[in-house]
N, C-alpha and C. Protein backbone atom coordinates (compact mmCIF):
# COMPACT_ATOMS: atom_id res chain seq x y z
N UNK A 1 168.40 81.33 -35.11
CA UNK A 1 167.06 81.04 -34.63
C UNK A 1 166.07 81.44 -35.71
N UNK A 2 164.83 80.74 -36.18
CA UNK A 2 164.33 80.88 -36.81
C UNK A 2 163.00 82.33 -36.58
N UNK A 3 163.35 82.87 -37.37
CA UNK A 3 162.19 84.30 -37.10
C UNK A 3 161.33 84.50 -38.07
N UNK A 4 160.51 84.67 -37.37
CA UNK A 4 159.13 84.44 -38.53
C UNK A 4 158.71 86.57 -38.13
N UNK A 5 158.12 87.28 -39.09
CA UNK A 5 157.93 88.69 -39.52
C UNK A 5 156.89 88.78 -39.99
N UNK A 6 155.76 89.43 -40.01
CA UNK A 6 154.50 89.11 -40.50
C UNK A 6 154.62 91.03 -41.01
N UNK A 7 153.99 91.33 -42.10
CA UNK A 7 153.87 92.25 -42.66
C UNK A 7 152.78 92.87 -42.17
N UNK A 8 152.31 93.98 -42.02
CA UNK A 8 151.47 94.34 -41.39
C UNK A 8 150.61 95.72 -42.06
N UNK A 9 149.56 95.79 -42.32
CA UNK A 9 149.23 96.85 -43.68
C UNK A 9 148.28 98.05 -43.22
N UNK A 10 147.66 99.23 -43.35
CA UNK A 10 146.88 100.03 -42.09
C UNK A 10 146.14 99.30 -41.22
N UNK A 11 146.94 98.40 -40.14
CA UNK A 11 145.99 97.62 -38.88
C UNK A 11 145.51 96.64 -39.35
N UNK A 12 146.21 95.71 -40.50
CA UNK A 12 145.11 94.76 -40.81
C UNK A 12 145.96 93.59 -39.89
N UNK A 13 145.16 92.33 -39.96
CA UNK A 13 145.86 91.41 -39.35
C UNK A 13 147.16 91.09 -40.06
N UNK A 14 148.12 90.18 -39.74
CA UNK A 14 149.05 89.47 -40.55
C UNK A 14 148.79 88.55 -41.76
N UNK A 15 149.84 89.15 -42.59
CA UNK A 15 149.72 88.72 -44.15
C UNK A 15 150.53 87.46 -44.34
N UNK A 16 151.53 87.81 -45.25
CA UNK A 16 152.46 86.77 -45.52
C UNK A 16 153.56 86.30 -44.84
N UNK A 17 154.04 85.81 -43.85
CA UNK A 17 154.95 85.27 -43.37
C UNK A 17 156.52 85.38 -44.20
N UNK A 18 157.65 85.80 -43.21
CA UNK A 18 158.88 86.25 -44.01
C UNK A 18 159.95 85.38 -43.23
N UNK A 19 160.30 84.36 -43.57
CA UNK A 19 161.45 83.53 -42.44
C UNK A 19 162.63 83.85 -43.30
N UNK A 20 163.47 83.99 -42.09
CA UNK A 20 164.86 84.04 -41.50
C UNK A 20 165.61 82.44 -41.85
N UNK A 21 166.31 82.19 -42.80
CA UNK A 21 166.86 80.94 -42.44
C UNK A 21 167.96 80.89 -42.06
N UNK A 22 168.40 80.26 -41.28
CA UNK A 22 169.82 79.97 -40.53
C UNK A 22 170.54 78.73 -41.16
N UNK A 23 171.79 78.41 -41.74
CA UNK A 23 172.11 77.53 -42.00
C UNK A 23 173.69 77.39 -42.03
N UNK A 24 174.33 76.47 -42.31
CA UNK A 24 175.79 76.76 -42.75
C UNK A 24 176.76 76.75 -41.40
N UNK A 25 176.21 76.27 -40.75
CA UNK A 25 176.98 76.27 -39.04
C UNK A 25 178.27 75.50 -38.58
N UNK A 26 179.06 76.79 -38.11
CA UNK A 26 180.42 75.38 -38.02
C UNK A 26 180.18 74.21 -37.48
N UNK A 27 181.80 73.53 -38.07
CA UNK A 27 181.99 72.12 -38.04
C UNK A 27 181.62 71.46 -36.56
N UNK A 28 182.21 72.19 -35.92
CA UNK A 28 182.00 71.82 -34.75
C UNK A 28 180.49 72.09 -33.78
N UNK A 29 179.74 72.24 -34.17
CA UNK A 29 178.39 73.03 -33.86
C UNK A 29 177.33 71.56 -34.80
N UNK A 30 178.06 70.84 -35.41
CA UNK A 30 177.09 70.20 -36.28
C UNK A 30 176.99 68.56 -35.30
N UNK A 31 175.78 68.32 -34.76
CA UNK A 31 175.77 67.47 -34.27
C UNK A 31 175.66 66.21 -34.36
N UNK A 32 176.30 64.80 -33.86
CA UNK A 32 176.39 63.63 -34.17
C UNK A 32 174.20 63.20 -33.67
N UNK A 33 173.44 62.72 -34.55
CA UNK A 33 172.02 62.04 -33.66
C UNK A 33 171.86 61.57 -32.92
N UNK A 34 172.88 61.00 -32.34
CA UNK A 34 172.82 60.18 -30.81
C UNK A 34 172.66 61.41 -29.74
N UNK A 35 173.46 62.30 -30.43
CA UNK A 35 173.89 63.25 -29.19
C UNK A 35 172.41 64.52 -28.92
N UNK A 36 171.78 64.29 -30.03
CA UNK A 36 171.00 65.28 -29.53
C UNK A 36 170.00 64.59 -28.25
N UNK A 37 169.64 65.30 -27.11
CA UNK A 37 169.12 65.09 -25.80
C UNK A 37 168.01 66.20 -25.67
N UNK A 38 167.49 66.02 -24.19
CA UNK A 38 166.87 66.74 -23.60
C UNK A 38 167.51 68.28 -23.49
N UNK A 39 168.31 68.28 -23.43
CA UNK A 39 169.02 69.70 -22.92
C UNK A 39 168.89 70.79 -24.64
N UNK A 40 168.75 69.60 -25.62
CA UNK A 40 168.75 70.70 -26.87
C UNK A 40 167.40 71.08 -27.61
N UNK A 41 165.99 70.67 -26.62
CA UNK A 41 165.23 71.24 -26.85
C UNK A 41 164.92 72.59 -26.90
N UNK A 42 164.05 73.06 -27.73
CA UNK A 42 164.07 74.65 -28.03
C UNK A 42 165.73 76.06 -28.31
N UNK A 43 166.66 74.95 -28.93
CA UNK A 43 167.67 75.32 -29.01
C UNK A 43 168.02 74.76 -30.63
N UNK A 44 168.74 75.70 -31.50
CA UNK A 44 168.95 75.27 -33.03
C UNK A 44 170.02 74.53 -32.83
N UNK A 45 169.98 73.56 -33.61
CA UNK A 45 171.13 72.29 -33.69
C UNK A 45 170.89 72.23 -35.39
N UNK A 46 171.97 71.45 -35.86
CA UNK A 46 172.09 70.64 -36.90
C UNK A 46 173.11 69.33 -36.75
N UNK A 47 172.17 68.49 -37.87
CA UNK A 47 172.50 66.56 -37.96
C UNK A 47 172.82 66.68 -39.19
N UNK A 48 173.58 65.08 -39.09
CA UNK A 48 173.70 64.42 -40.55
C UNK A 48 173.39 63.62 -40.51
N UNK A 49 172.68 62.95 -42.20
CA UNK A 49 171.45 61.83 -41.72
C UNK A 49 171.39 61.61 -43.28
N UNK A 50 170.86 60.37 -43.40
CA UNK A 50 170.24 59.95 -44.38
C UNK A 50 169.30 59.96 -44.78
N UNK A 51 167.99 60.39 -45.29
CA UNK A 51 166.98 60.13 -45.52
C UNK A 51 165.90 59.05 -46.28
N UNK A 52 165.50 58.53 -45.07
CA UNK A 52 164.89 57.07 -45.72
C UNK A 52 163.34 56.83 -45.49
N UNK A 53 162.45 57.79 -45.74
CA UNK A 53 161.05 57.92 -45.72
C UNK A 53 160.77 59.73 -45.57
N UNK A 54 159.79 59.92 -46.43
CA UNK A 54 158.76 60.71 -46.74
C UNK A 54 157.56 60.65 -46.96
N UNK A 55 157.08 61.57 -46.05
CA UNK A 55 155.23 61.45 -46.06
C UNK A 55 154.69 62.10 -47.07
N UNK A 56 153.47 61.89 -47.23
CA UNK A 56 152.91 62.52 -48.50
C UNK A 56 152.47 63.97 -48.10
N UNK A 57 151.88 64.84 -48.64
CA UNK A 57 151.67 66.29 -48.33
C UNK A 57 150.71 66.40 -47.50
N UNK A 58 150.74 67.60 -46.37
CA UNK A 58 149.98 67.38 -45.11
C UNK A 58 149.27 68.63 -44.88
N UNK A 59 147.59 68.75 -45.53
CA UNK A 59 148.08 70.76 -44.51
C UNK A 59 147.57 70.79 -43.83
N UNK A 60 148.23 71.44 -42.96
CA UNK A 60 148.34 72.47 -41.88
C UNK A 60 147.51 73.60 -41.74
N UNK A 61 146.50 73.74 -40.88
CA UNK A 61 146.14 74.90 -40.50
C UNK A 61 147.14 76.42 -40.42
N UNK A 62 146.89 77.26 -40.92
CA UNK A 62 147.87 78.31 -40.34
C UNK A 62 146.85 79.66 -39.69
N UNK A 63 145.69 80.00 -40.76
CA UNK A 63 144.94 80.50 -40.10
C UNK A 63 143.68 80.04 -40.10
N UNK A 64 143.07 80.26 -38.95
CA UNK A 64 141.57 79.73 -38.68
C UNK A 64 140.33 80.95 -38.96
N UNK A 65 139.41 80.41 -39.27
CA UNK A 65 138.66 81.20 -39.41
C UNK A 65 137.09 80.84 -38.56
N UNK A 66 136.39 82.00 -38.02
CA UNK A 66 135.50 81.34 -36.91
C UNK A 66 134.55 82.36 -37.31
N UNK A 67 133.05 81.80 -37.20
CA UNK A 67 131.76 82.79 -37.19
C UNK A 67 130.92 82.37 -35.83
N UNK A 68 130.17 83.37 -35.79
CA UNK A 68 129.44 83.38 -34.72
C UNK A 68 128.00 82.15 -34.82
N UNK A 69 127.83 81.50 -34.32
CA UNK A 69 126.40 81.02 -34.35
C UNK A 69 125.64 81.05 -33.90
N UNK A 70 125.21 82.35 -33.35
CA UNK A 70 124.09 83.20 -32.31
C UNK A 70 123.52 83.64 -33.99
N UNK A 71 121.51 82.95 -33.85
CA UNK A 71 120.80 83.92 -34.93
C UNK A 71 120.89 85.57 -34.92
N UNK A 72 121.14 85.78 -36.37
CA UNK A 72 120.97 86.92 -36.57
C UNK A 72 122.36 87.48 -36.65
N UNK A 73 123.16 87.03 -35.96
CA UNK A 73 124.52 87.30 -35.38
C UNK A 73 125.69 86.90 -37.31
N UNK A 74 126.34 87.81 -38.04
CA UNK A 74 127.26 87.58 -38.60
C UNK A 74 128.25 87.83 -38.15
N UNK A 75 129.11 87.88 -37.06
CA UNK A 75 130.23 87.92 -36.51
C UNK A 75 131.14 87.23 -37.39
N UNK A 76 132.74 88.02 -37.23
CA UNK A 76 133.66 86.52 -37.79
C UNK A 76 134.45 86.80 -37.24
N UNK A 77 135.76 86.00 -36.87
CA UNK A 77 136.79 86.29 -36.57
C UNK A 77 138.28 85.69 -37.51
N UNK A 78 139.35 86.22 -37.28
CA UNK A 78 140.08 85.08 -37.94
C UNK A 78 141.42 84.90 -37.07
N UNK A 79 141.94 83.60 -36.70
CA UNK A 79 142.80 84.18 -36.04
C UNK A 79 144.26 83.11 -36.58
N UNK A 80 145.57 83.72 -36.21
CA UNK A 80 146.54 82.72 -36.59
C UNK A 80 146.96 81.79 -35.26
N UNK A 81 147.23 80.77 -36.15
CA UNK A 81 147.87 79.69 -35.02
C UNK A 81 148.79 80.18 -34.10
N UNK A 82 149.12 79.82 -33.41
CA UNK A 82 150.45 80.18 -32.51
C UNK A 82 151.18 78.51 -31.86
N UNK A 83 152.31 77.97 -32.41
CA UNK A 83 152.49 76.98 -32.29
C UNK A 83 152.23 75.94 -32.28
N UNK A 84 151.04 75.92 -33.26
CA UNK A 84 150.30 75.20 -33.73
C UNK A 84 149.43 74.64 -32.82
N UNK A 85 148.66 75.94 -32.03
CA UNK A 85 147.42 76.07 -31.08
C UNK A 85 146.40 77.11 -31.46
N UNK A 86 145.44 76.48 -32.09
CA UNK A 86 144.31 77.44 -31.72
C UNK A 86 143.76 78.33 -30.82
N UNK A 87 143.59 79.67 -30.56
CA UNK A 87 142.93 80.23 -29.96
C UNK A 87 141.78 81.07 -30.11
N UNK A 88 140.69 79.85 -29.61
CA UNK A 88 139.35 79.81 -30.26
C UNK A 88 138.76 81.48 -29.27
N UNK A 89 137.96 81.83 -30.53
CA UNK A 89 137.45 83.73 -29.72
C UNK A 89 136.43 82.61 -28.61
N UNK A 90 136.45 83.71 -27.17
CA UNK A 90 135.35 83.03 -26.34
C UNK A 90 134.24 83.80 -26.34
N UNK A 91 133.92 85.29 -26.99
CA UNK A 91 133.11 86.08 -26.57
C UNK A 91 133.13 86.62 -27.86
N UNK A 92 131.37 87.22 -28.52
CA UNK A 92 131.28 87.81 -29.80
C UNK A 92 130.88 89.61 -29.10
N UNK A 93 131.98 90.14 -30.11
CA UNK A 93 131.76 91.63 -29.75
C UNK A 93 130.63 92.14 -30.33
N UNK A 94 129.64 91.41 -31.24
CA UNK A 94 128.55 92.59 -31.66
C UNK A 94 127.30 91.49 -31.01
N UNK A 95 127.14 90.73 -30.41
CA UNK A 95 126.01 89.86 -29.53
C UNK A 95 126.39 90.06 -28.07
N UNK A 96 127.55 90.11 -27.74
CA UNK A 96 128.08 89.29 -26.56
C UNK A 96 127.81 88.02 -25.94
N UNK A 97 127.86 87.47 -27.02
CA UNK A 97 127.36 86.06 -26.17
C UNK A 97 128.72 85.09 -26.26
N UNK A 98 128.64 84.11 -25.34
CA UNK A 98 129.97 83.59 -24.96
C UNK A 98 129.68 82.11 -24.97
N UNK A 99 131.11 82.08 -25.84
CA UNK A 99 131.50 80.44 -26.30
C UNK A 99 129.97 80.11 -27.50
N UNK A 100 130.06 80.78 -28.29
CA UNK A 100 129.51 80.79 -29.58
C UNK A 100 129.96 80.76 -31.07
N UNK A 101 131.61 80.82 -31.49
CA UNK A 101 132.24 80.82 -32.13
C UNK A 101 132.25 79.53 -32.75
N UNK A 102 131.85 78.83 -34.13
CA UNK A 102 132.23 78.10 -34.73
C UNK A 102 133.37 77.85 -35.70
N UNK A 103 134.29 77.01 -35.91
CA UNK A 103 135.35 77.11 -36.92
C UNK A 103 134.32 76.79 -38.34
N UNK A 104 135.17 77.83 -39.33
CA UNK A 104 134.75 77.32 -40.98
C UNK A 104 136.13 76.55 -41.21
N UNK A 105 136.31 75.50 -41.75
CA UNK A 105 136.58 75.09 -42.72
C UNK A 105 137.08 75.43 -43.84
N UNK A 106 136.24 75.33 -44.46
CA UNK A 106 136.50 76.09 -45.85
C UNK A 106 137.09 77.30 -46.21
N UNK A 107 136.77 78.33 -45.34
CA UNK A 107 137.50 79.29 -45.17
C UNK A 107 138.61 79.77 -44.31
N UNK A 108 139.32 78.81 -43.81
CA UNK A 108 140.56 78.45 -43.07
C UNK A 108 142.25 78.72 -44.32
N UNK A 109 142.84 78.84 -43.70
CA UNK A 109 144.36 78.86 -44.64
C UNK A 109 144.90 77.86 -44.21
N UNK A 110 145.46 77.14 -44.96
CA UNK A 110 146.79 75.74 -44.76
C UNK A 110 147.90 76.08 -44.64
N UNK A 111 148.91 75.39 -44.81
CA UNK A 111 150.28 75.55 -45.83
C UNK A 111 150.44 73.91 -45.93
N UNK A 112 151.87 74.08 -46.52
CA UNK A 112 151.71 72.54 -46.87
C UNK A 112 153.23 71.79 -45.32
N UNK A 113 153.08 70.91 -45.17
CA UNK A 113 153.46 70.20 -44.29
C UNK A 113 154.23 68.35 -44.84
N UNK A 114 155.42 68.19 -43.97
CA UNK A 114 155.41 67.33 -45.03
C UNK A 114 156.55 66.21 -43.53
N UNK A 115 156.08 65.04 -43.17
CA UNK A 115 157.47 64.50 -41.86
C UNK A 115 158.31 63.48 -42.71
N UNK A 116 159.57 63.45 -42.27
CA UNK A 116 160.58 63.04 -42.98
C UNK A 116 161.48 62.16 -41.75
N UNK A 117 161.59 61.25 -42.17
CA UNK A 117 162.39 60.21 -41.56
C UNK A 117 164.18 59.92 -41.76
N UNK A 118 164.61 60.60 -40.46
CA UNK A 118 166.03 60.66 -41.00
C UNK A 118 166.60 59.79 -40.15
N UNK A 119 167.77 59.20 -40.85
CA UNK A 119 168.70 58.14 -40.35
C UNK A 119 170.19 58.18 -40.06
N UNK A 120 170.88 58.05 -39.18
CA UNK A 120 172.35 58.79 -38.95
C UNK A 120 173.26 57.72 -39.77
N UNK A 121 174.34 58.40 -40.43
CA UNK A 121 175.11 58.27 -41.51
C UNK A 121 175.68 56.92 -41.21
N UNK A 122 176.39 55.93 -41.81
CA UNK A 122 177.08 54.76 -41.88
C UNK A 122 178.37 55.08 -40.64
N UNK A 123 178.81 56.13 -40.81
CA UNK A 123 180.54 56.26 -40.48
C UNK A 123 179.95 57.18 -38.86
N UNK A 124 178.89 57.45 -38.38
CA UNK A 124 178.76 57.73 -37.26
C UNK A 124 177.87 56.74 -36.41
N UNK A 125 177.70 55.53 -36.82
CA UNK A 125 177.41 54.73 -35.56
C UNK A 125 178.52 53.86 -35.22
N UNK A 126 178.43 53.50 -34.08
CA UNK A 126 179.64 52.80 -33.24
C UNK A 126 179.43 51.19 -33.93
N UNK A 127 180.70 50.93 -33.67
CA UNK A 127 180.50 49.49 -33.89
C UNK A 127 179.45 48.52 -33.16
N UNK A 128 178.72 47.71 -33.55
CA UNK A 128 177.49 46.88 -33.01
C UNK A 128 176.62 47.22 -32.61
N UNK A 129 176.63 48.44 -33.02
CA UNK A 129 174.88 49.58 -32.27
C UNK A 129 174.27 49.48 -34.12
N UNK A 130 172.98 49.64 -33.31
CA UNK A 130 171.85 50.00 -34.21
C UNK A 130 171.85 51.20 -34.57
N UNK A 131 171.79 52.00 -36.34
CA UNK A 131 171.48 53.28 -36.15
C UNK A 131 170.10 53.95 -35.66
N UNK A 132 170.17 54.92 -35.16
CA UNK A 132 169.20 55.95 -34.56
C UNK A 132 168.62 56.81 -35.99
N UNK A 133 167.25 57.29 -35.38
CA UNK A 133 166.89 57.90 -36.38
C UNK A 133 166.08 58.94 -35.58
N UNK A 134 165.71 59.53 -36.15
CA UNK A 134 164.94 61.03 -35.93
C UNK A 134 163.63 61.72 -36.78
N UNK A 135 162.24 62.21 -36.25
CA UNK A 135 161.78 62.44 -37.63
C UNK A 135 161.64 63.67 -37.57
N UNK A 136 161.71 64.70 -38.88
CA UNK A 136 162.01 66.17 -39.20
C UNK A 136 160.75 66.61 -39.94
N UNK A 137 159.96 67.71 -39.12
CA UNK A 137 159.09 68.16 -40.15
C UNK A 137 159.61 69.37 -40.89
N UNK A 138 159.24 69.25 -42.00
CA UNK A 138 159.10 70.65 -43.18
C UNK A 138 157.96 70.76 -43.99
N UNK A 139 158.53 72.45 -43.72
CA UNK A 139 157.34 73.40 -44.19
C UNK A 139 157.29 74.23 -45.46
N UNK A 140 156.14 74.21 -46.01
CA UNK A 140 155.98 75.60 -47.45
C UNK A 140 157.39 75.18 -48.12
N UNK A 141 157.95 75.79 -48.36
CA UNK A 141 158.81 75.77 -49.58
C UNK A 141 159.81 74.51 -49.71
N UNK A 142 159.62 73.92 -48.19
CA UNK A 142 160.69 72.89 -47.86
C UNK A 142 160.35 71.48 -48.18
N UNK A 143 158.66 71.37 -48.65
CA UNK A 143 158.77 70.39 -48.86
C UNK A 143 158.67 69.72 -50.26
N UNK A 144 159.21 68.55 -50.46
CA UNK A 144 159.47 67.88 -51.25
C UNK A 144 160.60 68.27 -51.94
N UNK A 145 161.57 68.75 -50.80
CA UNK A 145 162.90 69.53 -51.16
C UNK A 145 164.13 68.34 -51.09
N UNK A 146 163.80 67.23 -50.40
CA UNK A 146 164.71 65.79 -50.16
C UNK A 146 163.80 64.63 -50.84
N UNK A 147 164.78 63.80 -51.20
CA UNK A 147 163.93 62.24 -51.24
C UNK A 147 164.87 61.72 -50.56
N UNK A 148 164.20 60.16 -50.72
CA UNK A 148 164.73 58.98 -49.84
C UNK A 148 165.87 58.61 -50.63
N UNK A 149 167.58 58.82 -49.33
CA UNK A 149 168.64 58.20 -50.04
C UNK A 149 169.57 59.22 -50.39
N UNK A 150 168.51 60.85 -50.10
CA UNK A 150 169.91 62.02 -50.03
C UNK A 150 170.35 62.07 -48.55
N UNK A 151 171.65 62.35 -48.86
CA UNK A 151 172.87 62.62 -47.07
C UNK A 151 172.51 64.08 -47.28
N UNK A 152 171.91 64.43 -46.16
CA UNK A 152 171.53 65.76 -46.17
C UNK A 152 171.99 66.29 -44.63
N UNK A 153 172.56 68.08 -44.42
CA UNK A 153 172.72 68.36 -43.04
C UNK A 153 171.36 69.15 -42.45
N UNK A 154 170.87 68.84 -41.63
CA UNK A 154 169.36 69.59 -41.30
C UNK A 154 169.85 70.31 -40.68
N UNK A 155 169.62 71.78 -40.61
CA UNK A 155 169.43 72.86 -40.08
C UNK A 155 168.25 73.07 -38.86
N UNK A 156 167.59 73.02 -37.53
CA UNK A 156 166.44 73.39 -37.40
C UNK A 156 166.31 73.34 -35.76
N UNK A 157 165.05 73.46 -35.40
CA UNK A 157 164.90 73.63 -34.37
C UNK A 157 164.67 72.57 -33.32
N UNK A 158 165.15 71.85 -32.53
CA UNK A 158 164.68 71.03 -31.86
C UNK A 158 163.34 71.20 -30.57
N UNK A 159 162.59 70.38 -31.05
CA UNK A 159 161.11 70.36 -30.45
C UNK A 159 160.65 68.73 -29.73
N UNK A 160 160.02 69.68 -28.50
CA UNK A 160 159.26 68.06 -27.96
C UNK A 160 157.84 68.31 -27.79
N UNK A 161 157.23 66.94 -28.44
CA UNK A 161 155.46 67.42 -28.27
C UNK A 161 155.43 65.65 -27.08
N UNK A 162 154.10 66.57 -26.25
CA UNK A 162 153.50 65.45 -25.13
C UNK A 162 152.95 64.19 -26.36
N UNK A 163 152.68 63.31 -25.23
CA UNK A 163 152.11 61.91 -25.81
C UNK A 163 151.05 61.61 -25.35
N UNK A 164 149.80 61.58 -25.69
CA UNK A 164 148.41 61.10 -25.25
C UNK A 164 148.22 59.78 -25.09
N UNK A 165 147.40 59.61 -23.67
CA UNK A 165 147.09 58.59 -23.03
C UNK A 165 146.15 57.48 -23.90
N UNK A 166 145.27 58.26 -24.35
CA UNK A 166 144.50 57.79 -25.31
C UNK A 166 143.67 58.77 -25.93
N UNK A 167 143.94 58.11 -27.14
CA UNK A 167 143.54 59.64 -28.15
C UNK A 167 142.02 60.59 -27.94
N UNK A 168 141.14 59.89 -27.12
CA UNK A 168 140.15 60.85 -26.94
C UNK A 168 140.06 61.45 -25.35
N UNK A 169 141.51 61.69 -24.96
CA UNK A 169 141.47 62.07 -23.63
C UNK A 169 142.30 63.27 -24.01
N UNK A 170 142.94 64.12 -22.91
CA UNK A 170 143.70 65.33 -22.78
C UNK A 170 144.93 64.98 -22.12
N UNK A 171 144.93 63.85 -21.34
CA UNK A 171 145.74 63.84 -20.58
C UNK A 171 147.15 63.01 -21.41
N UNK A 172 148.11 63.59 -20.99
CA UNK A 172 149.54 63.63 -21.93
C UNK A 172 150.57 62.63 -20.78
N UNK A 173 151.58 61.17 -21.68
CA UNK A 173 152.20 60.79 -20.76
C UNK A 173 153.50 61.99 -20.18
N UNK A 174 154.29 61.41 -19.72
CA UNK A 174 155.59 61.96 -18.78
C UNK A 174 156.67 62.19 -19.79
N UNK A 175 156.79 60.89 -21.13
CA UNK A 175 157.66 60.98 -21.71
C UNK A 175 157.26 61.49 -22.90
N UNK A 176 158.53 62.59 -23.18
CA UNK A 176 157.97 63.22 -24.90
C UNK A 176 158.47 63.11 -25.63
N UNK A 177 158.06 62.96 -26.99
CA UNK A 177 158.98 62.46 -28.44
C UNK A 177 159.79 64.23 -28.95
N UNK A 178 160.37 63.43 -29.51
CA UNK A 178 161.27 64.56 -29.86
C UNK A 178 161.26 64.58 -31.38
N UNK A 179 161.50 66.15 -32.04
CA UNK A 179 161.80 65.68 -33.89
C UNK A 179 162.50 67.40 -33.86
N UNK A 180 162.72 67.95 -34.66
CA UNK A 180 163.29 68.67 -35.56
C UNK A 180 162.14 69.64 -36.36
N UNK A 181 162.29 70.90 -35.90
CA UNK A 181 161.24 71.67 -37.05
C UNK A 181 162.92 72.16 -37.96
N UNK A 182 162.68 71.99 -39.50
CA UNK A 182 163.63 72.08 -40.58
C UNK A 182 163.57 73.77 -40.77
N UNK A 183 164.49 74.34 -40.73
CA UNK A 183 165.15 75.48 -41.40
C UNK A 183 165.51 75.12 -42.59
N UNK A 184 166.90 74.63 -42.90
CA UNK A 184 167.45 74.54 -44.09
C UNK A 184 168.06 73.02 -44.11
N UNK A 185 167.74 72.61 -45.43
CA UNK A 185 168.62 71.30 -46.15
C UNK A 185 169.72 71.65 -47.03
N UNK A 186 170.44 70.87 -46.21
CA UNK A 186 172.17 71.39 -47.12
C UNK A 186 172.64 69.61 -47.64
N UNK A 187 172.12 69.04 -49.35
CA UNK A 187 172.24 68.38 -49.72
C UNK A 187 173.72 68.23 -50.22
N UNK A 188 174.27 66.76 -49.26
CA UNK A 188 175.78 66.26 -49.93
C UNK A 188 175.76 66.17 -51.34
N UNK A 189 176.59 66.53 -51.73
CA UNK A 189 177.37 66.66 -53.43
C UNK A 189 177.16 64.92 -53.81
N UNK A 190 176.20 64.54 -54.76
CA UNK A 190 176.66 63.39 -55.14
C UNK A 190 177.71 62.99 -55.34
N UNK A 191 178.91 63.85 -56.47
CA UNK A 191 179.86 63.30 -56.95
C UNK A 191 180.89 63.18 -55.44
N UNK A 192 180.49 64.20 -54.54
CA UNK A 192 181.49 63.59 -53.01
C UNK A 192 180.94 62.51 -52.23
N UNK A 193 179.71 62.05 -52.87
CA UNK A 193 179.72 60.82 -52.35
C UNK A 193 180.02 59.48 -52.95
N UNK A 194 180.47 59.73 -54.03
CA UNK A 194 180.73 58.64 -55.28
C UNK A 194 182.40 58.67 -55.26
N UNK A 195 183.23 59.73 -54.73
CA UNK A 195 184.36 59.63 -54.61
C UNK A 195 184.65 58.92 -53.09
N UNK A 196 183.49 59.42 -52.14
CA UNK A 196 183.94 58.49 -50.80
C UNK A 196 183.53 57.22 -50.54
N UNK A 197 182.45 56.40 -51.88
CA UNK A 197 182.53 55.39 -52.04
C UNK A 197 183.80 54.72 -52.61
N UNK A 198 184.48 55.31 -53.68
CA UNK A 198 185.32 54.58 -54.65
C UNK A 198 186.72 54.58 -53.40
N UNK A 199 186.89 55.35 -52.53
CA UNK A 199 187.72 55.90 -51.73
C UNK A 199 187.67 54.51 -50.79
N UNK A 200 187.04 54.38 -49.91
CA UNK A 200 186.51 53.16 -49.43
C UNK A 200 186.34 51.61 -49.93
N UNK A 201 186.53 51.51 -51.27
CA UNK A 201 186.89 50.30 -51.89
C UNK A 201 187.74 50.17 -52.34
N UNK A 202 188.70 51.15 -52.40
CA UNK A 202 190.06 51.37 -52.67
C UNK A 202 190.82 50.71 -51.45
């Protein structure tokens, strides 16, 4: 499971982020893409897949940063995401005035973000089916760690986000998409894939 550790210095907020990667999972533990379902949400799985699209670099909020906009008032706050939800301050401790908090911008933290389009291998779809695909986000160090056309095993977390009715509403449909937050990429050996080509035309 992926564990995230935040360093912590006399009482200050959280610093640098320290992940845990999990990878390397038996054979049998490594899952075919068809098979991942509903039941393996919020549960670590790993696929094998092809990779056949990459997005360009994306950031991500990680921490927010908020001031007060009551005159007179320099308040600030800063706070970190939590699953990639804001939790905007509702009340300023040196005014008290409530729901006055503006986000900065500029003084916000990113990281970098990056969604990846994966495709299940030649030798695991059934005869006359279409392959399935899946899309995988990665983070900070992970990205631009694949291109399009490596057989790679993803390591990661399986996640479902709601679907909006229409984008300037709140309200979310019934059915939810599913993708992969990436732990680790465990890239196939070219030369074992150049022997299981020649193997195959043999």
């Amino acid at each position: 499971i992926l564990v995230r550790l935040f360093s912590r210095v006399r009482g200050h907020p959280p610093d640098v982020p320290i992940q845990a990667k999990v990878f390397n999972l038996l054979t049998a533990d490594v899952r075919k893409m068809r098979d991942v379902g509903p039941g393996d949400v919020g549960h670590l799985v790993a696929v094998k897949g092809i990779v056949i699209r990459t997005s360009d670099l994306i950031p991500e909020m990680v921490i927010a940063n908020f001031k007060c906009s009551t005159l007179n008032c320099t308040m600030s706050k800063v706070v970190r995401l939590k699953n990639g939800i804001i939790e905007e301050p509702t009340s300023c401790e040196r005014c008290n005035a409530k729901m006055t908090f503006q986000i900065v911008h500029n003084l916000c933290q990113y990281g970098d973000k990056q969604i990846i389009k994966l495709q299940e291998t030649p030798d695991s779809i059934p005869a006359g089916e279409t392959p399935h695909t899946i899309m995988v986000m990665c983070y900070d160090d992970l990205y631009d760690s694949v291109r399009p056309g490596d057989r790679v095993t993803v390591t990661g977390v399986c996640r479902a986000q709601g679907l909006r009715s229409q984008p300037n509403q709140r309200t979310e449909k019934s059915v939810l998409k599913t993708y992969i937050d990436v732990i680790h990429f465990e890239k196939a050996s070219s030369r074992r894939v150049a022997e299981a080509n020649e193997e195959e035309s043999v």
